[in-house]
N, C-alpha and C. Protein backbone atom coordinates (compact mmCIF):
# COMPACT_ATOMS: atom_id res chain seq x y z
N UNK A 1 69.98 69.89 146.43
CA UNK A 1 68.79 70.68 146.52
C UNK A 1 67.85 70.06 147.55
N UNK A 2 67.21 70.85 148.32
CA UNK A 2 66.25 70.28 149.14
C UNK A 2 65.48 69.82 148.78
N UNK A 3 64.64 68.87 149.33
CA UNK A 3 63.56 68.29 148.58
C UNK A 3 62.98 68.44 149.90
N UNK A 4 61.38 67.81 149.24
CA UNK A 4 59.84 67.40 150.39
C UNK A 4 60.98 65.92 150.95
N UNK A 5 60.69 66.30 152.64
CA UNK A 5 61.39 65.41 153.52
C UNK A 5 60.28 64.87 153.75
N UNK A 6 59.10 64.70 153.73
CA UNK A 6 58.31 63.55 153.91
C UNK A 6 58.70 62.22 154.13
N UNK A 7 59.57 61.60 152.91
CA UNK A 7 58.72 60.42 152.64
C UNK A 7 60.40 59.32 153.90
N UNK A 8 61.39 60.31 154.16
CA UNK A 8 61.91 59.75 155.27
C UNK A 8 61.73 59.35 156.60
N UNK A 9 60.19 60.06 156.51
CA UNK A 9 59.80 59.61 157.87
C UNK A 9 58.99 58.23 157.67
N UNK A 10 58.78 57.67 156.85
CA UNK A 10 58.59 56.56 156.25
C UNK A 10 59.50 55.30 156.62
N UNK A 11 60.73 55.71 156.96
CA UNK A 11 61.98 54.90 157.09
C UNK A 11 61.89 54.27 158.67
N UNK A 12 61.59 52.69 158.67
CA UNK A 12 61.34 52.62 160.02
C UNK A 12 62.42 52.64 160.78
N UNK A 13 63.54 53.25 160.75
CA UNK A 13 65.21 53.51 161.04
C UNK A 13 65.59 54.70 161.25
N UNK A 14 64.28 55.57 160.81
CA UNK A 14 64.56 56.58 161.47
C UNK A 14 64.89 57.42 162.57
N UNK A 15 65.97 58.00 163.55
CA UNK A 15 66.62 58.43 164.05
C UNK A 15 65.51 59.08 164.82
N UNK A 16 64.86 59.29 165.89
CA UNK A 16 64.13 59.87 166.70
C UNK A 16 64.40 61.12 166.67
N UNK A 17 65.95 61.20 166.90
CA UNK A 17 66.23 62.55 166.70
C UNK A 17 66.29 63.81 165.61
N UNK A 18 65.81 63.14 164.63
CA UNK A 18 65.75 63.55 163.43
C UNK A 18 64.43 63.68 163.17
N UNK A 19 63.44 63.85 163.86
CA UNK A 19 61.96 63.73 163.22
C UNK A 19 61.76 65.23 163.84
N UNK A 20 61.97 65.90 164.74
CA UNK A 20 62.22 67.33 164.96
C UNK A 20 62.45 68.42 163.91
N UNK A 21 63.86 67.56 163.04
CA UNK A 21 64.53 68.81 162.28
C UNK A 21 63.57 68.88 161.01
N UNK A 22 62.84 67.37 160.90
CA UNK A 22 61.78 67.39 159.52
C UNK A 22 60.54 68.39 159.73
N UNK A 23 60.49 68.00 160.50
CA UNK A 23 59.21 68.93 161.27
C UNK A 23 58.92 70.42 161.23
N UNK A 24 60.55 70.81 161.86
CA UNK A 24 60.76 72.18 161.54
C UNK A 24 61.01 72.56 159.89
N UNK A 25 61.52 72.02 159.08
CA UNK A 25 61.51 72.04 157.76
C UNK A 25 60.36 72.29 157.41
N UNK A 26 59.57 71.15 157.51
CA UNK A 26 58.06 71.25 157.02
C UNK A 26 57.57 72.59 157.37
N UNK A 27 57.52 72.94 158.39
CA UNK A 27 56.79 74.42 159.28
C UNK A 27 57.68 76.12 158.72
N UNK A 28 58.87 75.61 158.38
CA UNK A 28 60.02 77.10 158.15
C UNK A 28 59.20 77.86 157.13
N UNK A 29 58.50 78.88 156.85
CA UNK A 29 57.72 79.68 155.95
C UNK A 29 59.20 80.17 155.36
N UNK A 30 60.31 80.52 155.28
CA UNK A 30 61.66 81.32 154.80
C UNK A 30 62.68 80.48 154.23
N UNK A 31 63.16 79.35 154.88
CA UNK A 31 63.78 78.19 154.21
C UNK A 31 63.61 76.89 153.96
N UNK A 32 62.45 76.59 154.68
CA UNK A 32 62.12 75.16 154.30
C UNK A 32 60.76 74.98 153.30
N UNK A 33 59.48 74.33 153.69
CA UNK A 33 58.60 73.67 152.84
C UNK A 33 57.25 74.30 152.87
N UNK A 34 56.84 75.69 153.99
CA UNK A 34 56.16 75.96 154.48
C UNK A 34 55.68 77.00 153.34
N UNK A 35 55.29 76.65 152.44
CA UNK A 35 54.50 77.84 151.53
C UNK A 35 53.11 77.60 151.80
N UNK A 36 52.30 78.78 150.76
CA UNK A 36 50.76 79.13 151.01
C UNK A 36 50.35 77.92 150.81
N UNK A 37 50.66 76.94 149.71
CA UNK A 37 50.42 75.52 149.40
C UNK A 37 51.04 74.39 149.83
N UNK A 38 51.27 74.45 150.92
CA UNK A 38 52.06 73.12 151.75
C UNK A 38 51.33 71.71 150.97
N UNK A 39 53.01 71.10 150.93
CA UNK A 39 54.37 71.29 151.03
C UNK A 39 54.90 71.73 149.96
N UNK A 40 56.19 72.66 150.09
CA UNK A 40 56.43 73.05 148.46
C UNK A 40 57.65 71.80 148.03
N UNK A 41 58.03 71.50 146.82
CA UNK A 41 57.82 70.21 146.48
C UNK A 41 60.01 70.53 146.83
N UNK A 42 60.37 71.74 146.93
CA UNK A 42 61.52 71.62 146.50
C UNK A 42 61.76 73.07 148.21
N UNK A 43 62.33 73.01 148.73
CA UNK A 43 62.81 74.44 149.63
C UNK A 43 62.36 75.43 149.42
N UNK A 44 61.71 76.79 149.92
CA UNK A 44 61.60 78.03 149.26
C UNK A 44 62.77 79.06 149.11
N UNK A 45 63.81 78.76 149.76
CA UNK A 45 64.83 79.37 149.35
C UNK A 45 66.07 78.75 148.35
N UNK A 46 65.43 77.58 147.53
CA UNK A 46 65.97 77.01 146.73
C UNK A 46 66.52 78.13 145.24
N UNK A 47 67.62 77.83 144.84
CA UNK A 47 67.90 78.57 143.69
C UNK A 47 66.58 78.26 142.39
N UNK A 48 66.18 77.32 142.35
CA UNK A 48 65.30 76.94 141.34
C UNK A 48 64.20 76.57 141.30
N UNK A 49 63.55 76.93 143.15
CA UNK A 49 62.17 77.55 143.22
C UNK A 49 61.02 77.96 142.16
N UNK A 50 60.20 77.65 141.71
CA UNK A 50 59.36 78.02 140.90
C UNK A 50 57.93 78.18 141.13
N UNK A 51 56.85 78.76 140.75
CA UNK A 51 55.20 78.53 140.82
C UNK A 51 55.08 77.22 139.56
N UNK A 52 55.87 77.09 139.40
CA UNK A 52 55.71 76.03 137.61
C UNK A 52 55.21 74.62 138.33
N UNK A 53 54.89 73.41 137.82
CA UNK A 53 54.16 72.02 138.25
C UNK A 53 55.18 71.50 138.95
N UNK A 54 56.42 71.42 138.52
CA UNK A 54 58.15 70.86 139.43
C UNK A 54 58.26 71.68 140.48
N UNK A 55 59.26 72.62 140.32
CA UNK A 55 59.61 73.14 141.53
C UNK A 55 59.33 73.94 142.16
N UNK A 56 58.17 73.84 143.02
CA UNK A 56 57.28 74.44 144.21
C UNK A 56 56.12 74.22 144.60
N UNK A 57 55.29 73.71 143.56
CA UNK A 57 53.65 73.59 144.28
C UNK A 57 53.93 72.60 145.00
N UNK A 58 52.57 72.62 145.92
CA UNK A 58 52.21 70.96 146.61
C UNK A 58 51.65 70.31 145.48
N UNK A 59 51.69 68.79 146.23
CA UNK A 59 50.89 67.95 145.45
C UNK A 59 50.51 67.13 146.08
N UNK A 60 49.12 66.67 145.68
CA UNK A 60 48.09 66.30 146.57
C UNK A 60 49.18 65.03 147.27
N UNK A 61 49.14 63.86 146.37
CA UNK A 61 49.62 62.58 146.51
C UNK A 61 50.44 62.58 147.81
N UNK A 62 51.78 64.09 147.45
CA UNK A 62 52.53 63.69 148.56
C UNK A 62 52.16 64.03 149.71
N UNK A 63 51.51 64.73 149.76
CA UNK A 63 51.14 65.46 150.98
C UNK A 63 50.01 64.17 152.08
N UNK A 64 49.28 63.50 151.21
CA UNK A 64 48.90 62.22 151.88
C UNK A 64 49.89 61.64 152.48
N UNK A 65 50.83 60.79 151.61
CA UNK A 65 51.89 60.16 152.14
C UNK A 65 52.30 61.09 153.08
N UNK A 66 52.98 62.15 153.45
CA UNK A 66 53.37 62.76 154.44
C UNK A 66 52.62 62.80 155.66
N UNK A 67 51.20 63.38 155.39
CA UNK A 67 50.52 62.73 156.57
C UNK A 67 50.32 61.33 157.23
N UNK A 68 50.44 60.45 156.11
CA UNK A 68 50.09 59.26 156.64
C UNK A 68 51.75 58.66 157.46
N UNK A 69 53.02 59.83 157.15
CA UNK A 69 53.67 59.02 157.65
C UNK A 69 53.98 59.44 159.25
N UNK A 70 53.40 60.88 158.99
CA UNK A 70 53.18 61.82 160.49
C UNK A 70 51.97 61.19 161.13
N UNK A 71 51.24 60.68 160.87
CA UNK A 71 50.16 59.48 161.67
C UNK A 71 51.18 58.32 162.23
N UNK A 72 52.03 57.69 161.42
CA UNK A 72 52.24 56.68 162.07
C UNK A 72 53.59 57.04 162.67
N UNK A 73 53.88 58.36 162.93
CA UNK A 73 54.86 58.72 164.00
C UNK A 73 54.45 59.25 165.07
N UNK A 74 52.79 59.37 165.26
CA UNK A 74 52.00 60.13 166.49
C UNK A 74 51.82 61.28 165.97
N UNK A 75 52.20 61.82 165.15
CA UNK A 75 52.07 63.59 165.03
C UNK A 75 50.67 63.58 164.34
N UNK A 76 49.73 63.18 165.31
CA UNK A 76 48.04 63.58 164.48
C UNK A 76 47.83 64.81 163.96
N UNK A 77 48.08 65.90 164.85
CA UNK A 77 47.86 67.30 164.76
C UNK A 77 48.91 67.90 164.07
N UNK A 78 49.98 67.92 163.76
CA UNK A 78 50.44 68.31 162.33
C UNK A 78 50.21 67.41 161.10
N UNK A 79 49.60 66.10 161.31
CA UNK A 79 48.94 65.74 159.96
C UNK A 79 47.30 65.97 159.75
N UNK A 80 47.24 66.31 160.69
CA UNK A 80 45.50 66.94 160.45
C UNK A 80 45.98 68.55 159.87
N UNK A 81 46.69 69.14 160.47
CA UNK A 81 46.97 70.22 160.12
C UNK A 81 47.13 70.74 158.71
N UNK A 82 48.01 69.61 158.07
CA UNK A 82 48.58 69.58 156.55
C UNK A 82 47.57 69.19 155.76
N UNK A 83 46.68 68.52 156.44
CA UNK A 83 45.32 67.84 155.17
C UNK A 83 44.37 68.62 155.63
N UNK A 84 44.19 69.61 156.39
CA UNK A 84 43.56 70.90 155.98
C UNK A 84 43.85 71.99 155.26
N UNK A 85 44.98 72.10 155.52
CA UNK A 85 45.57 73.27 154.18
C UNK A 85 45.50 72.46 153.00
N UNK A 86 45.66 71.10 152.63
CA UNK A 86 45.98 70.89 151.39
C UNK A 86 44.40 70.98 150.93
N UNK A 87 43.72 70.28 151.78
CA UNK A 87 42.11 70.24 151.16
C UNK A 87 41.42 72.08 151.14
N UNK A 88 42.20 72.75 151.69
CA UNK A 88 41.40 74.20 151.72
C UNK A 88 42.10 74.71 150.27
N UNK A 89 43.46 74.26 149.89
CA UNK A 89 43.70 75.01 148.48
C UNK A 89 43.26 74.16 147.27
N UNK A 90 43.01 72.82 148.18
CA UNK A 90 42.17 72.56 146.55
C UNK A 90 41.04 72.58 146.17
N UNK A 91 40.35 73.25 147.37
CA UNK A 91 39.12 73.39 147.19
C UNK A 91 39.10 75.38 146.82
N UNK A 92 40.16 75.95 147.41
CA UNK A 92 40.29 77.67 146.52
C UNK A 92 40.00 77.47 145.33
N UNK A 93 41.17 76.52 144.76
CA UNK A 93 41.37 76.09 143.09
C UNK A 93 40.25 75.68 142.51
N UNK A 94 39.42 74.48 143.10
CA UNK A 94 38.06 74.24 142.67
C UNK A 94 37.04 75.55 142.08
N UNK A 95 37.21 76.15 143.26
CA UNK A 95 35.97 77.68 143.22
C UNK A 95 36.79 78.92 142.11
N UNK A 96 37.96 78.37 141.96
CA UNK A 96 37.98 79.57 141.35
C UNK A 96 38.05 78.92 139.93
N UNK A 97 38.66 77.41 140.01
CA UNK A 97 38.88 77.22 138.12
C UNK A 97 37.82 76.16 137.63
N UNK A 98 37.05 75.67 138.73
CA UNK A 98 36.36 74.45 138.96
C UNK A 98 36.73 73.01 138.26
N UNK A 99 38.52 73.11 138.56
CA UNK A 99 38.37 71.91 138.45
C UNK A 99 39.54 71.49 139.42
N UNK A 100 39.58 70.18 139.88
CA UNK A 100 40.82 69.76 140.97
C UNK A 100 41.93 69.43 140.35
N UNK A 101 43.03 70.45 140.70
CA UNK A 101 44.63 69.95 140.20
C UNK A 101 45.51 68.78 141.07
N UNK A 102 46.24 67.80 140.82
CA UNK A 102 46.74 67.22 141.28
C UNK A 102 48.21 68.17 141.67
N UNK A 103 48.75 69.15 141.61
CA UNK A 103 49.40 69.70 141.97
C UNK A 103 49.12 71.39 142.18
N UNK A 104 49.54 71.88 143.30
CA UNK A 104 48.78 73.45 143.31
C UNK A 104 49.46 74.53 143.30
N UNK A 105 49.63 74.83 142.86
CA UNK A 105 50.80 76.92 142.40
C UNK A 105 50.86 77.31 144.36
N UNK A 106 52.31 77.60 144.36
CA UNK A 106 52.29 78.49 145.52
C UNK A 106 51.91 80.08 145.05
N UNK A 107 50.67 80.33 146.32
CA UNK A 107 49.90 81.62 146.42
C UNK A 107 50.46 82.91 146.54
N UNK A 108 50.74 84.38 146.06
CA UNK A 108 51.53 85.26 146.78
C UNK A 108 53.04 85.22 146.29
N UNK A 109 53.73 84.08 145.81
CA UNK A 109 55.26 84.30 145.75
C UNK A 109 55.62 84.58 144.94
N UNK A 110 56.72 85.69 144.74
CA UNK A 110 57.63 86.27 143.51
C UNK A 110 58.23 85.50 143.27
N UNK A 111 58.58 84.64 142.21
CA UNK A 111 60.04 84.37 141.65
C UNK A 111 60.97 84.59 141.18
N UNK A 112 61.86 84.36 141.17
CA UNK A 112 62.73 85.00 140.35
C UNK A 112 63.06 84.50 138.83
């Protein structure tokens, strides 16, 4: 099952050439990580996809680590990018339930 590829970019062995295909993962709105709540924690075209706390919301924690590991690969602007969406849905969630979740429901998606 797919998982949040984040935390491989973490790996200081990582393959140059391989920080592309994470990238595009992260960004794929259809098969990779790219839901209303980036990152979704598991693929969106995963068989076992869910809005449930496991498989699909973001969560705050990782989504730091992910940025912080896209900082220390140069990618400022897709980690500024990601800690604006994450801080804009937890601040939706704030206004609408007023209180901050450590993990956040993807917005809009049917499950099955």
């Amino acid at each position: 099952m797919p998982t949040v590829a984040g935390h491989r970019m973490w790996l200081p062995d990582l393959p140059a050439e391989r920080l592309p295909h994470l990238l595009d993962a992260m960004n794929d709105e259809v098969h990779g990580f790219n839901s209303s709540a980036p990152l979704a924690t598991v693929s969106l075209d995963t068989k076992s996809f869910s809005t449930d706390m496991w498989r699909g919301p973001m969560w705050m924690n990782t989504n730091w680590h992910v940025a912080l590991a896209l900082i220390a690969r140069g990618e400022n602007q897709t980690a500024a990018k990601l800690l604006r969406r994450t801080l804009d849905v937890v601040l939706e969630n704030y206004e609408k339930y007023g209180v901050i979740f450590v993990s956040a429901a993807t917005v809009g998606l049917v499950c099955d």
